[in-house]
C-alpha atoms as a PDB file:
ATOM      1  CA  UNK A   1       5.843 -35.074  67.941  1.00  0.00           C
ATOM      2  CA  UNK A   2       3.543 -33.296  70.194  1.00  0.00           C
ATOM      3  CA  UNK A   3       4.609 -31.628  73.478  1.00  0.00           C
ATOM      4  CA  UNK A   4       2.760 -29.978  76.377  1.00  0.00           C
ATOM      5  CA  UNK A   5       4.721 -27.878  78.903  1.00  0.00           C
ATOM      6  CA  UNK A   6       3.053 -26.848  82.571  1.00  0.00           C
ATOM      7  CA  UNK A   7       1.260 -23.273  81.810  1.00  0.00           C
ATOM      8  CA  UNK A   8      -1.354 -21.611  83.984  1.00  0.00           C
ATOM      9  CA  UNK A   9      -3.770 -23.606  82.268  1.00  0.00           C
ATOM     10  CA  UNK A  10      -2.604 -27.244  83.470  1.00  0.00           C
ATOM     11  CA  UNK A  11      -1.259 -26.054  86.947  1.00  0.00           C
ATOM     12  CA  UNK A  12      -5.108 -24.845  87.329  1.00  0.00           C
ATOM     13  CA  UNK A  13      -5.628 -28.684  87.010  1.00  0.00           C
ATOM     14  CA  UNK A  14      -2.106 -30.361  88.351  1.00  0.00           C
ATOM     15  CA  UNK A  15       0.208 -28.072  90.503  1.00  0.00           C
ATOM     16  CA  UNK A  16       3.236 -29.955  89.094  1.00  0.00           C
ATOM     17  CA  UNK A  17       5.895 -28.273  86.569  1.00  0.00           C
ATOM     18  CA  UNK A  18       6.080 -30.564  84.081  1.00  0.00           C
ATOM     19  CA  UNK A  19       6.994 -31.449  80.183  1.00  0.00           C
ATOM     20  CA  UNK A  20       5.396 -34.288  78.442  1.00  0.00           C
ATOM     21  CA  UNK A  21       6.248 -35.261  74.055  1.00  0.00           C
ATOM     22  CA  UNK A  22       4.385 -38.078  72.670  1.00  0.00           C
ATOM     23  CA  UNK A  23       5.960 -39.376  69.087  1.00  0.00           C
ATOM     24  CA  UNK A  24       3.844 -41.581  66.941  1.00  0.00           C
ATOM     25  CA  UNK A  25       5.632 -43.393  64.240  1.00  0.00           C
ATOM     26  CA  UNK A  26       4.030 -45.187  61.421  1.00  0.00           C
ATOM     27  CA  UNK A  27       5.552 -47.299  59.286  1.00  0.00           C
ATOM     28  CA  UNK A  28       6.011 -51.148  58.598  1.00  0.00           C
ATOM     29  CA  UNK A  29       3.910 -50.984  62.438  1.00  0.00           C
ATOM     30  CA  UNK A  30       2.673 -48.228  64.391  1.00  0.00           C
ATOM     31  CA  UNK A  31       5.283 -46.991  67.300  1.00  0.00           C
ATOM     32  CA  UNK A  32       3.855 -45.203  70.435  1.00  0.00           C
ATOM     33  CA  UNK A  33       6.364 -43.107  72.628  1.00  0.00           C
ATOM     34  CA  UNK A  34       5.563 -40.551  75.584  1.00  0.00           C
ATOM     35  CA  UNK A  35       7.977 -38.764  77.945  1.00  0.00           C
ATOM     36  CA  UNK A  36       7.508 -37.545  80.570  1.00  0.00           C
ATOM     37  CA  UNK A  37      10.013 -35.405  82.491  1.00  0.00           C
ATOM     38  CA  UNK A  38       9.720 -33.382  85.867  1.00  0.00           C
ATOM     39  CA  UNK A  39      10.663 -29.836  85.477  1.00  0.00           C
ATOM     40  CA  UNK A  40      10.099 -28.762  89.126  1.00  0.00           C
ATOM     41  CA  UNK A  41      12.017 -28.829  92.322  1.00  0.00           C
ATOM     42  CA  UNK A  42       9.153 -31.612  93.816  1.00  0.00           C
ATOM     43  CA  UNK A  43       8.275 -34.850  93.562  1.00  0.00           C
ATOM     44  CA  UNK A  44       6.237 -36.098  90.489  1.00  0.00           C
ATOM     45  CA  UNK A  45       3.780 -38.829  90.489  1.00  0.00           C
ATOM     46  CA  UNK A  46       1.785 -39.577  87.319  1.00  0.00           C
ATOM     47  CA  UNK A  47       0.222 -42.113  84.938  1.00  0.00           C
ATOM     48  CA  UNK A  48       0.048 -42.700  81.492  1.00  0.00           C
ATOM     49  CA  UNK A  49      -1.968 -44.434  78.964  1.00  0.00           C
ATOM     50  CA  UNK A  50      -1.804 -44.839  75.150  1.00  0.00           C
ATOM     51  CA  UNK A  51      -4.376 -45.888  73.718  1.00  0.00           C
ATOM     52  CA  UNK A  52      -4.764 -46.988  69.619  1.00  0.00           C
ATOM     53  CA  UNK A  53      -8.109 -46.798  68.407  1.00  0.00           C
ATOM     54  CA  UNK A  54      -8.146 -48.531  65.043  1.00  0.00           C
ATOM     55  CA  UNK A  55     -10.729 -49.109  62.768  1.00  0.00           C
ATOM     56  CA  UNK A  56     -11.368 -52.383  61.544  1.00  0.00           C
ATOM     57  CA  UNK A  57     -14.279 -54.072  59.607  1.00  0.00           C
ATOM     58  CA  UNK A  58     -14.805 -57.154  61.746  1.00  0.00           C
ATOM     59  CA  UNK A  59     -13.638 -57.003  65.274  1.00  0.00           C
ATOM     60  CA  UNK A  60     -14.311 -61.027  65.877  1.00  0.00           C
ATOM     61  CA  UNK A  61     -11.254 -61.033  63.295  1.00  0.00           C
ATOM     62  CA  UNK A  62      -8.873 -59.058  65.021  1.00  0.00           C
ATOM     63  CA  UNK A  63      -6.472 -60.432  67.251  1.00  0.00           C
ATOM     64  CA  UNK A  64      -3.316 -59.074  69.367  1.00  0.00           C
ATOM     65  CA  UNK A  65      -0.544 -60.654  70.201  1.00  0.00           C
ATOM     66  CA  UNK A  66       3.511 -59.630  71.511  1.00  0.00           C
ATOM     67  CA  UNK A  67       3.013 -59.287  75.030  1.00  0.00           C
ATOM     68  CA  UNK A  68       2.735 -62.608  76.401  1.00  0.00           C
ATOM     69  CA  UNK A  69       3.460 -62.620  80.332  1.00  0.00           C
ATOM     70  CA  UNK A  70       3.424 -58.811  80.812  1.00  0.00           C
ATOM     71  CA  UNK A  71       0.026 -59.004  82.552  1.00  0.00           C
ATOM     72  CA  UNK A  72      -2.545 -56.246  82.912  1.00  0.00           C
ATOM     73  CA  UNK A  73      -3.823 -54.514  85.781  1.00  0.00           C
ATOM     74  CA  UNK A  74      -7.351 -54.761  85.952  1.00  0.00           C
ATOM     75  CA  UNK A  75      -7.837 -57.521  83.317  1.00  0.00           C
ATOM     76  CA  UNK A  76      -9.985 -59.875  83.431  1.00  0.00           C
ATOM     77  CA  UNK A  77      -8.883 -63.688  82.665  1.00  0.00           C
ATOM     78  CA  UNK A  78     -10.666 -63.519  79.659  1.00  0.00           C
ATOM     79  CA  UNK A  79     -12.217 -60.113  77.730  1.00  0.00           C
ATOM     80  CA  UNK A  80     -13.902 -59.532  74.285  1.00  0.00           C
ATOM     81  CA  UNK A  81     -12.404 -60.565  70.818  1.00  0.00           C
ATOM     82  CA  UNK A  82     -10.004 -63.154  72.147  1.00  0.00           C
ATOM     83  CA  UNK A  83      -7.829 -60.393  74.141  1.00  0.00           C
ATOM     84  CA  UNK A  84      -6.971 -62.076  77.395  1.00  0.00           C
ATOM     85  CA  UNK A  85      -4.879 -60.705  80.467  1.00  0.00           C
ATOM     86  CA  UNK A  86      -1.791 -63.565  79.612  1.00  0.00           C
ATOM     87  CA  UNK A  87      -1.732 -62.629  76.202  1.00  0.00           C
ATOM     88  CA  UNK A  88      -2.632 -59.132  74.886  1.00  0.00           C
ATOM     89  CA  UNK A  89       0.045 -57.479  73.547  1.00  0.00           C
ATOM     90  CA  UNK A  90       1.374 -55.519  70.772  1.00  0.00           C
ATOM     91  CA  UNK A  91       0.881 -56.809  67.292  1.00  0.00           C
ATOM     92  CA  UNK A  92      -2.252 -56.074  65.876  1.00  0.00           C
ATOM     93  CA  UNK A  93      -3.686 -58.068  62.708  1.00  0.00           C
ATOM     94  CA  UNK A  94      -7.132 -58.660  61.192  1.00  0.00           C
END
């Protein structure tokens, strides 16, 4: 687990008081978690993205699937290496 708390550093960036863990797991599949929780006495708006950046030997192999439905802002109907916005999701094989 990693974990960032609000120091002088990141309120020179974000005045919000804040504490935010990410947990990787890695096992029989790879397992993503981030918290996120608001420490201060306002209001706390924020975004998050996780990204996995995998290597692979052919991406025109790889395809993702387990998230059928969810839809994803931004996406286009139909992007690179058979990733679309209907299904792109959470299994990952090549």
């Amino acid at each position: 687990m990693v974990r960032l708390e609000a120091d002088d550093d990141t309120r020179a960036l974000w005045v919000s008081t804040f504490t935010v863990s990410l947990t990787v797991s890695l096992g029989g599949t790879l397992a993503m978690t981030a918290e996120v929780e608001n420490v201060g006495h306002e209001a706390l708006a924020y975004e998050l993205a996780l990204h996995t950046y995998l290597a692979v030997v052919d991406v025109e192999a790889v395809s993702i699937r387990g998230l059928e439905g969810a839809g994803i802002p931004g996406a286009t109907a139909r992007a690179p290496c058979g990733i679309s916005a209907r299904t792109a999701g959470a299994a990952l094989s090549a």
